[in-house]
Protein backbone atom coordinates (compact mmCIF):
# COMPACT_ATOMS: atom_id res chain seq x y z
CA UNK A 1 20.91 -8.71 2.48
CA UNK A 2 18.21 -6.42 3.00
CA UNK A 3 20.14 -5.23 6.55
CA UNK A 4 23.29 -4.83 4.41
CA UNK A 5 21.59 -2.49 1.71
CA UNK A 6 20.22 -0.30 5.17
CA UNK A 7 23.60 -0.03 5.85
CA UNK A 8 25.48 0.53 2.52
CA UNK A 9 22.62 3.85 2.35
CA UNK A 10 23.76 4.74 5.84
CA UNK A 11 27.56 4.58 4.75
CA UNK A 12 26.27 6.92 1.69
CA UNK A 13 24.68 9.21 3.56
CA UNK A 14 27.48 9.77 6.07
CA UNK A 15 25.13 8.48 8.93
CA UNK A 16 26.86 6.77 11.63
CA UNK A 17 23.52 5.07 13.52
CA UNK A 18 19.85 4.56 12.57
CA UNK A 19 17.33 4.33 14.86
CA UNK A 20 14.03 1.94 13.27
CA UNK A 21 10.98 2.01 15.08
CA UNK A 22 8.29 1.32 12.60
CA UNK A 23 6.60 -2.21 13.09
CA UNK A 24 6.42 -2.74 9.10
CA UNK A 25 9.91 -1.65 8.77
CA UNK A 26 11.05 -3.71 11.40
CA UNK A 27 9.41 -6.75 9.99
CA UNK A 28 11.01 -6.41 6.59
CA UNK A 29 14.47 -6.45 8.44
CA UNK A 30 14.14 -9.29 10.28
CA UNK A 31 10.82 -11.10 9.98
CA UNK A 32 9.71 -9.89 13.45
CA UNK A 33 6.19 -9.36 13.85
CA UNK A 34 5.27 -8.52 17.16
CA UNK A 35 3.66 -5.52 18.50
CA UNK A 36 6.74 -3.91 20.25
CA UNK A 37 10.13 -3.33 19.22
CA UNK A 38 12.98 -1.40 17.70
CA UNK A 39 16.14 -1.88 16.30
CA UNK A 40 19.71 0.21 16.14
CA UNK A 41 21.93 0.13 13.27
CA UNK A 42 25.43 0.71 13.62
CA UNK A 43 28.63 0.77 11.19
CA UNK A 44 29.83 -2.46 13.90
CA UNK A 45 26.29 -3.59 15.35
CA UNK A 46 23.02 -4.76 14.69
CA UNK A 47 20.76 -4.42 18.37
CA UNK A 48 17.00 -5.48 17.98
CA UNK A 49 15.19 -4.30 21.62
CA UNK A 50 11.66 -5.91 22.78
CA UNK A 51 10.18 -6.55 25.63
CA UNK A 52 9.98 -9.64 28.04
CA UNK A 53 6.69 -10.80 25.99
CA UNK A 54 8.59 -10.88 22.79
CA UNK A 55 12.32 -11.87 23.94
CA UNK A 56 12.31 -15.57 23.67
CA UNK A 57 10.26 -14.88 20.26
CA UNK A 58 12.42 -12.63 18.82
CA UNK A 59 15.39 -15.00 19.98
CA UNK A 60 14.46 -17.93 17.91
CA UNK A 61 13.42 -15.79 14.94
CA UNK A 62 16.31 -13.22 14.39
CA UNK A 63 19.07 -14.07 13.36
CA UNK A 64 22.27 -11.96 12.80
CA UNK A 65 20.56 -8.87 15.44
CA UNK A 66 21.95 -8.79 19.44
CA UNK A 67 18.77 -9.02 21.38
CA UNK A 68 18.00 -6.61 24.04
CA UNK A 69 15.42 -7.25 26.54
CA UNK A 70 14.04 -4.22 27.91
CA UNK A 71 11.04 -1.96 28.11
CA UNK A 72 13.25 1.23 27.68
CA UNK A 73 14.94 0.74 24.58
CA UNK A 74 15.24 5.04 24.45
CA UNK A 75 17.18 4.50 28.12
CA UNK A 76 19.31 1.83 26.23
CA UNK A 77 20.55 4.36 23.83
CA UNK A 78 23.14 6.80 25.67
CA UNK A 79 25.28 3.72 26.58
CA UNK A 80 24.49 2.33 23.05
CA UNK A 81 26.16 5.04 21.06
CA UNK A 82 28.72 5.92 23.40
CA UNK A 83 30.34 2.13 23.08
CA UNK A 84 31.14 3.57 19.49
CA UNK A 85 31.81 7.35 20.16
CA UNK A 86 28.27 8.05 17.79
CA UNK A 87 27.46 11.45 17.60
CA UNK A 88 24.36 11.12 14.76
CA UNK A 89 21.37 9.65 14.91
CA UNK A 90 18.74 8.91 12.72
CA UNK A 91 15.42 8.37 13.41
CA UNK A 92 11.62 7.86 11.31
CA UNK A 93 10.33 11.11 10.81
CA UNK A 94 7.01 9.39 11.24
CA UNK A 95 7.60 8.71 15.23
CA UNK A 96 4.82 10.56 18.08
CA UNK A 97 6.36 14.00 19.29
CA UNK A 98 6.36 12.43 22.91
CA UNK A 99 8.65 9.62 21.49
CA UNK A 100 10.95 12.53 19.90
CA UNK A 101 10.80 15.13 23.01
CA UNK A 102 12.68 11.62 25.23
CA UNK A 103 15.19 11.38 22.36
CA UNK A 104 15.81 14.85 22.98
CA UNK A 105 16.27 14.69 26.90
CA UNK A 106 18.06 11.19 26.61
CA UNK A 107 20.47 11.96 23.82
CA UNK A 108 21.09 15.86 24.45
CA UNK A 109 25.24 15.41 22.93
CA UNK A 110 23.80 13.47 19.85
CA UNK A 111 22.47 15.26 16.62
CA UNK A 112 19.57 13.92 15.73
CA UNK A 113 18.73 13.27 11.98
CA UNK A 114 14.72 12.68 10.52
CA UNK A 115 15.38 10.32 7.87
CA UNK A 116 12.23 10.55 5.56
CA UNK A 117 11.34 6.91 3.71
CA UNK A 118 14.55 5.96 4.38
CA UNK A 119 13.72 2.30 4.75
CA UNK A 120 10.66 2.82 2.36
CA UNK A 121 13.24 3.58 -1.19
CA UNK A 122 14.15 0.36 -0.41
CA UNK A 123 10.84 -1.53 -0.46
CA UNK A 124 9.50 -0.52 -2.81
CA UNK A 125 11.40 -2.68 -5.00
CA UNK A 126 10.22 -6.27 -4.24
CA UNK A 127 11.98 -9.63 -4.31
CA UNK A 128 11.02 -12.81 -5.61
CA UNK A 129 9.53 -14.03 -2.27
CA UNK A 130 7.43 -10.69 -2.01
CA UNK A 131 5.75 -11.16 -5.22
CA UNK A 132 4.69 -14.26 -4.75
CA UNK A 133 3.57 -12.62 -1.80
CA UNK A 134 1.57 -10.24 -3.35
CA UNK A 135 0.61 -12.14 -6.17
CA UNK A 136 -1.52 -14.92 -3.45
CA UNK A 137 -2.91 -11.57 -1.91
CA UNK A 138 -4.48 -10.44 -5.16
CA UNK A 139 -5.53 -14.01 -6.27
CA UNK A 140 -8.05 -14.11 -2.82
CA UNK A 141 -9.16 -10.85 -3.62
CA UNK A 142 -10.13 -11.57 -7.36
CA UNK A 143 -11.74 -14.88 -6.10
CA UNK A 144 -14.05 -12.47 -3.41
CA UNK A 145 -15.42 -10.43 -5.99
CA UNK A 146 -16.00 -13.67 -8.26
CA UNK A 147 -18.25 -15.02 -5.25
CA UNK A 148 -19.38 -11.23 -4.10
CA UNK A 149 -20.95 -11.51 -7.23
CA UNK A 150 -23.45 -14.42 -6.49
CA UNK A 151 -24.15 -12.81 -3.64
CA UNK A 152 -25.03 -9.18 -4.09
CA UNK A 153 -28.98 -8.33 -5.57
CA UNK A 154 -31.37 -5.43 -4.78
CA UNK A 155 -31.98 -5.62 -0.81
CA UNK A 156 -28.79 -6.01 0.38
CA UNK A 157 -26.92 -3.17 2.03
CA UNK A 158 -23.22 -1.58 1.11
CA UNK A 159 -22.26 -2.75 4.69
CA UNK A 160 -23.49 -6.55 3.90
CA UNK A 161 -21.43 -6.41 0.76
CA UNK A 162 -18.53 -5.07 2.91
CA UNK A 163 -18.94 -7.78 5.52
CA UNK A 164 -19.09 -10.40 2.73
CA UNK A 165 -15.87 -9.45 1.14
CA UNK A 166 -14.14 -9.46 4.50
CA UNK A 167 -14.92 -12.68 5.49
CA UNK A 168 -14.21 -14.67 1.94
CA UNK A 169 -10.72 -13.26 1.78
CA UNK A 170 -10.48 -14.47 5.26
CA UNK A 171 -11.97 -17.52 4.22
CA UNK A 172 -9.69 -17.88 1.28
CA UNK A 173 -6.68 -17.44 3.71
CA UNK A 174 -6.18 -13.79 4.14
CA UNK A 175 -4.86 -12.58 7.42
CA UNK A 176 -6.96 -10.01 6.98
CA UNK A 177 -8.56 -6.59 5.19
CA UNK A 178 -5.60 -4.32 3.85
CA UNK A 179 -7.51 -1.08 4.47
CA UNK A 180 -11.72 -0.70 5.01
CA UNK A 181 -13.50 -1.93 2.04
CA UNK A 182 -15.49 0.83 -0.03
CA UNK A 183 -18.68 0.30 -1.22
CA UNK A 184 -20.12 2.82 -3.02
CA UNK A 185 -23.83 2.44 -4.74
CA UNK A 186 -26.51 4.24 -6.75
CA UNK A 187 -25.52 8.17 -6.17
CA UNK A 188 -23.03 7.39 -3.44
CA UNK A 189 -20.78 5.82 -6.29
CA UNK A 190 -19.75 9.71 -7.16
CA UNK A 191 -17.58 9.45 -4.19
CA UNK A 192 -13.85 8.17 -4.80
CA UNK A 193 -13.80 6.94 -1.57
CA UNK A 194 -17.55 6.50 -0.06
CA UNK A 195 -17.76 4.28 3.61
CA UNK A 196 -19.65 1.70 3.39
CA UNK A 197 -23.22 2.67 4.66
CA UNK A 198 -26.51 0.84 5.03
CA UNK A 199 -27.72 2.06 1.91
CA UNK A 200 -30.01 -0.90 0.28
CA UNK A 201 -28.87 -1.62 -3.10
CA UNK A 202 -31.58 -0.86 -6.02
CA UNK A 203 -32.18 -2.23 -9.04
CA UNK A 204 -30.50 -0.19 -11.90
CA UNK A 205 -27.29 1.28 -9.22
CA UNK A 206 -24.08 1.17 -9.96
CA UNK A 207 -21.75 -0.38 -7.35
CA UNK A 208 -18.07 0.31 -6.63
CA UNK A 209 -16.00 -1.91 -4.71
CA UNK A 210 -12.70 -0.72 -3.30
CA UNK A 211 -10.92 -3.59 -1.29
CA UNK A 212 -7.94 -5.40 -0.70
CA UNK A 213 -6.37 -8.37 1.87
CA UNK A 214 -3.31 -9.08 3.25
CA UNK A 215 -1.71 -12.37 2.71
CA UNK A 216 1.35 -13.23 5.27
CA UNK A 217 2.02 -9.14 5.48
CA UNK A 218 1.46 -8.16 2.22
CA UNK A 219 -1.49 -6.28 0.43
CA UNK A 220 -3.04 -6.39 -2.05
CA UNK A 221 -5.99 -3.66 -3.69
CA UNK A 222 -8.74 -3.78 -6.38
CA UNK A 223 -11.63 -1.91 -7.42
CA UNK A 224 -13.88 -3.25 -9.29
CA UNK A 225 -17.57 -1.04 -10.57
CA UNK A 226 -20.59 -3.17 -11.55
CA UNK A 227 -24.60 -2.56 -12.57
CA UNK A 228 -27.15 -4.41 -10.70
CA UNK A 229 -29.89 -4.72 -13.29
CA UNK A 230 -29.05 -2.99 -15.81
CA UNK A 231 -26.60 -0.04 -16.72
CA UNK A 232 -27.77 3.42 -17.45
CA UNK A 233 -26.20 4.28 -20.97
CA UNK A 234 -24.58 7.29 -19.35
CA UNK A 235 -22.61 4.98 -16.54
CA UNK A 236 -22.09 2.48 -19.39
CA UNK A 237 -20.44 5.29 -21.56
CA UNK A 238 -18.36 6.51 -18.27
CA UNK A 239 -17.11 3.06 -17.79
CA UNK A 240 -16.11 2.37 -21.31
CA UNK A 241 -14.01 5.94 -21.07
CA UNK A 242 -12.21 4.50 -17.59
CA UNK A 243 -11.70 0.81 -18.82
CA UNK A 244 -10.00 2.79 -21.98
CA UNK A 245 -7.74 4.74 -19.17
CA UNK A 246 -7.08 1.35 -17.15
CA UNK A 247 -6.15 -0.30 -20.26
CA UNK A 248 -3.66 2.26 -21.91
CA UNK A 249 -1.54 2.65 -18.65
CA UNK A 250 -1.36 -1.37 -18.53
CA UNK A 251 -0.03 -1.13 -22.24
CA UNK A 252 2.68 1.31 -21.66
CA UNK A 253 3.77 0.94 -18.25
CA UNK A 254 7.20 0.06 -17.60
CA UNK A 255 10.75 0.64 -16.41
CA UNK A 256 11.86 3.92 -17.09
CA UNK A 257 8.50 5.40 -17.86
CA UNK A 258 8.57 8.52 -15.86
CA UNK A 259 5.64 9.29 -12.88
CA UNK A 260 4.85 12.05 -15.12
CA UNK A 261 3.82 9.85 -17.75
CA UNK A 262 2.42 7.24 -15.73
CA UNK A 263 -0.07 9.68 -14.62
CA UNK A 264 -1.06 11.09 -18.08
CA UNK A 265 -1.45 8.51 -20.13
CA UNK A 266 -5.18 7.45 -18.33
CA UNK A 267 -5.70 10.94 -17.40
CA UNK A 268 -5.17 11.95 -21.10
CA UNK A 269 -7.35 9.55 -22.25
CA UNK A 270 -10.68 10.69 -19.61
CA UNK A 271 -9.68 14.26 -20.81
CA UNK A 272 -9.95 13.77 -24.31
CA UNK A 273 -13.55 12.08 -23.40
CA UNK A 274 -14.81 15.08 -21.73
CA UNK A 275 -14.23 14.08 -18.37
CA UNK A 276 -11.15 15.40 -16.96
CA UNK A 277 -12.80 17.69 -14.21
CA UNK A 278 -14.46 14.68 -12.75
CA UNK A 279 -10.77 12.44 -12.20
CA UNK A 280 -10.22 13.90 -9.30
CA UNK A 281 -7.47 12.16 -7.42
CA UNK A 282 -3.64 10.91 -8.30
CA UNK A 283 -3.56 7.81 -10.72
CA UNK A 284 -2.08 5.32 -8.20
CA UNK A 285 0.68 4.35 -5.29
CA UNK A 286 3.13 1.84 -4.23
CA UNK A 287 1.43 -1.06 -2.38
CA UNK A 288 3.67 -3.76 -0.13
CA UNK A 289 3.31 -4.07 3.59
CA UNK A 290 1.46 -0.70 3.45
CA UNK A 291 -1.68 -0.42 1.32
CA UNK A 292 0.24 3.18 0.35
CA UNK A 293 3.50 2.58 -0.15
CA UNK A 294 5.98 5.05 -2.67
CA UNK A 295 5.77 5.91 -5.47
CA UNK A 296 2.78 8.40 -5.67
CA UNK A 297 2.64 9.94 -9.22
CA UNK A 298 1.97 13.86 -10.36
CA UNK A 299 2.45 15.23 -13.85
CA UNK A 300 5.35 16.94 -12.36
CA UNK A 301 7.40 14.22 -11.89
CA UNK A 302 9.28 14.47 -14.59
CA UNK A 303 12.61 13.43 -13.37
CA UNK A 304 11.58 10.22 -11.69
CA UNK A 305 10.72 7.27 -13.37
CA UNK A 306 9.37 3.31 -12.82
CA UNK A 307 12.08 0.93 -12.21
CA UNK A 308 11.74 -3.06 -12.43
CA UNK A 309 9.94 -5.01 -9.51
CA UNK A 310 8.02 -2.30 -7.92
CA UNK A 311 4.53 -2.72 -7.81
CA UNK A 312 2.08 0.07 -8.17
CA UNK A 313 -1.42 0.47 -8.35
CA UNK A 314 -3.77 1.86 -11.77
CA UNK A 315 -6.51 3.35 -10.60
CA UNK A 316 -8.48 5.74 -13.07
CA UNK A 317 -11.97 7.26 -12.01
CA UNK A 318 -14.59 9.50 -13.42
CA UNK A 319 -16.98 10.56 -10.20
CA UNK A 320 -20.30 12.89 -11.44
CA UNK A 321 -21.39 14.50 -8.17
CA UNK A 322 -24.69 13.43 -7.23
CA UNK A 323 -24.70 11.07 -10.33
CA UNK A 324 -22.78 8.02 -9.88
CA UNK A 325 -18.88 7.13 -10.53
CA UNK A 326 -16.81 4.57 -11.71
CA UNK A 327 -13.50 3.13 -10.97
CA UNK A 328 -11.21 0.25 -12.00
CA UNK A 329 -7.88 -0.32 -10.04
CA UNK A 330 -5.29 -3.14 -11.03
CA UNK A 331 -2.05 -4.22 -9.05
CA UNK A 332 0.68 -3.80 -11.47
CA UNK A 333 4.09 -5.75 -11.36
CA UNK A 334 6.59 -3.48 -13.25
CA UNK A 335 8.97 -5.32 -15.91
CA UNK A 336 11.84 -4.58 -18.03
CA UNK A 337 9.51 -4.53 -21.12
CA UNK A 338 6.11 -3.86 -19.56
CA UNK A 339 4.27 -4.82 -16.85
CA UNK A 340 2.51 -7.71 -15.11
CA UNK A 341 -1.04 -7.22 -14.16
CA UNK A 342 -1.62 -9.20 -11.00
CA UNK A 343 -5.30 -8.41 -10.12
CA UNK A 344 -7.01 -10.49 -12.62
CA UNK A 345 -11.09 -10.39 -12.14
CA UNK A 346 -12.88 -9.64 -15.24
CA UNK A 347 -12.88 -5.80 -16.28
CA UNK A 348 -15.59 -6.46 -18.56
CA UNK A 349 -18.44 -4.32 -17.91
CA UNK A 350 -20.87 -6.78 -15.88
CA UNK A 351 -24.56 -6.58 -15.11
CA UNK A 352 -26.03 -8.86 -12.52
């Protein structure tokens, strides 16, 4: 099905072939997750090309693809297109400029065609099976912080915590970290996205985590901000503001709220608080097989709104420089009516 829809937005587009090159891309075609292949679409064919390490894999795996075996899948093309006269050729715009400059040399009758998220308007809407998906991915990473809890206390370093995190979503069956977990303590907290260092937590810091697994190719990605020892009433008052701001989008989030909206509805609420100039990044992004997936949200997005089954991230911050920040991010499943909140560790704000 998902081939079919490629091709019924090919057919649209007046675009004879398409050229896929991206691993993630691939994967969500055919279920191919090796490190090396591509794959030609055609009005007549579907070609998947590998290698001889992946060629008796990719045999027993796809199904309704020819398989080419061949470390030259560009020098496969010319013969390719000619079989059905093709003249146009799309390609990811994200491929190196060495890969483009062969296209070039190999396919000098053929018009070439950068197709931008061509594959990506497509999944971002998930099915069944990727929610489920998803929905394991976020369940290991609410059950890290839930034992990250027990475990972090004045002496222990950002990096520790990190490390810790990593290996209990592991441990809990992820196939691995979605992106580099953020932690962010004390002063370091005021930045939105601070590497963890070996800064020794304190008593009295506030602590940001940023972090996220994948489970069987999909991500997931929290953030959750907590006080070791106690809270300074200023940080408490900041994260009261931002759980306000997490908590409104969650209530009106939905299909056919526009991106507009969905990014001033929290942003509205930490500006009417007095904090606007310290949100200083976008309210959230598609997550999937990429941690960043579309949609990304401005408030001039006016003419482009949610639609059922995509999930997107809420994500509202307030960062004092030199001060501390907070931020709490949720994994949200949009619905008809509303929307589904799949990250599901306590929000509550949580001294230890």
């Amino acid at each position: 099905m998902r081939v079919e829809n490629v091709k019924t937005k090919m057919a649209a587009q007046d675009l004879p072939a398409l050229l896929i090159t991206d691993m993630k891309n691939i994967y969500y075609l055919t279920g191919f997750s090796g490190t090396a292949g591509c794959i030609l679409l055609t009005k007549e064919r579907n070609i998947f090309m590998t290698d001889s390490r992946y060629s008796e894999m990719a045999k027993a795996l796809i199904s309704g693809f020819e398989i080419i075996e061949t470390r030259d899948p560009i020098g496969q093309l010319p013969a390719l297109l000619e079989f059905e006269q093709i003249k146009r050729l799309g390609f990811e715009e994200n491929v190196e400029y060495s890969f483009f400059n062969q296209l070039t040399n190999r396919l000098p009758e053929v018009t070439l065609f950068a197709s931008r998220n061509f594959l990506m308007e497509l999944r971002q809407f998930k099915d069944e099976d990727e929610i489920n998906k998803m929905k394991k991915a976020c369940a290991i990473s609410d059950a890290a912080f839930m034992e990250a809890l027990k475990f972090i206390e004045p002496g222990r370093t950002e990096i520790e915590i990190a490390n810790f995190l990593d290996f209990k979503m592991r441990e809990m069956g992820a196939s691995g970290i979605s992106f580099d977990t953020i932690i962010a303590s004390g002063h370091r907290s005021s930045l939105p996205h601070g590497v963890a260092s070996h800064k020794t937590i304190e008593f009295g810091d506030t602590v940001t985590m940023d972090f996220g697994c994948y489970y069987d190719h999909y991500a997931s990605d929290m953030t959750r901000t907590i006080f070791v020892g106690e809270a300074d009433p200023k940080v408490a008052e900041i994260y009261h503001v931002v759980q306000k701001a997490n908590q409104a989008l969650i209530e009106k989030a939905k299909a056919g709220l526009s991106y507009a909206d969905f990014d001033r509805i929290p942003r509205q609420v930490i500006e009417e608080a007095g904090y606007g100039n310290y949100f200083t990044h976008g309210i959230g992004h598609g997550v999937g097989l990429d941690i960043h997936e579309i949609p990304y949200f401005n408030q001039k997005m006016t003419d482009q709104f949610l639609e059922e089954n995509m999930i997107v991230t809420d994500e509202p911050g307030i960062y004092i420089p030199e001060f501390a920040g907070v931020r709490i991010e949720d994994d949200l499943l949009i619905t008809k009516n509303g929307c589904e909140v799949l990250t599901n560790a306590p929000k509550t704000l949580i001294v230890i």
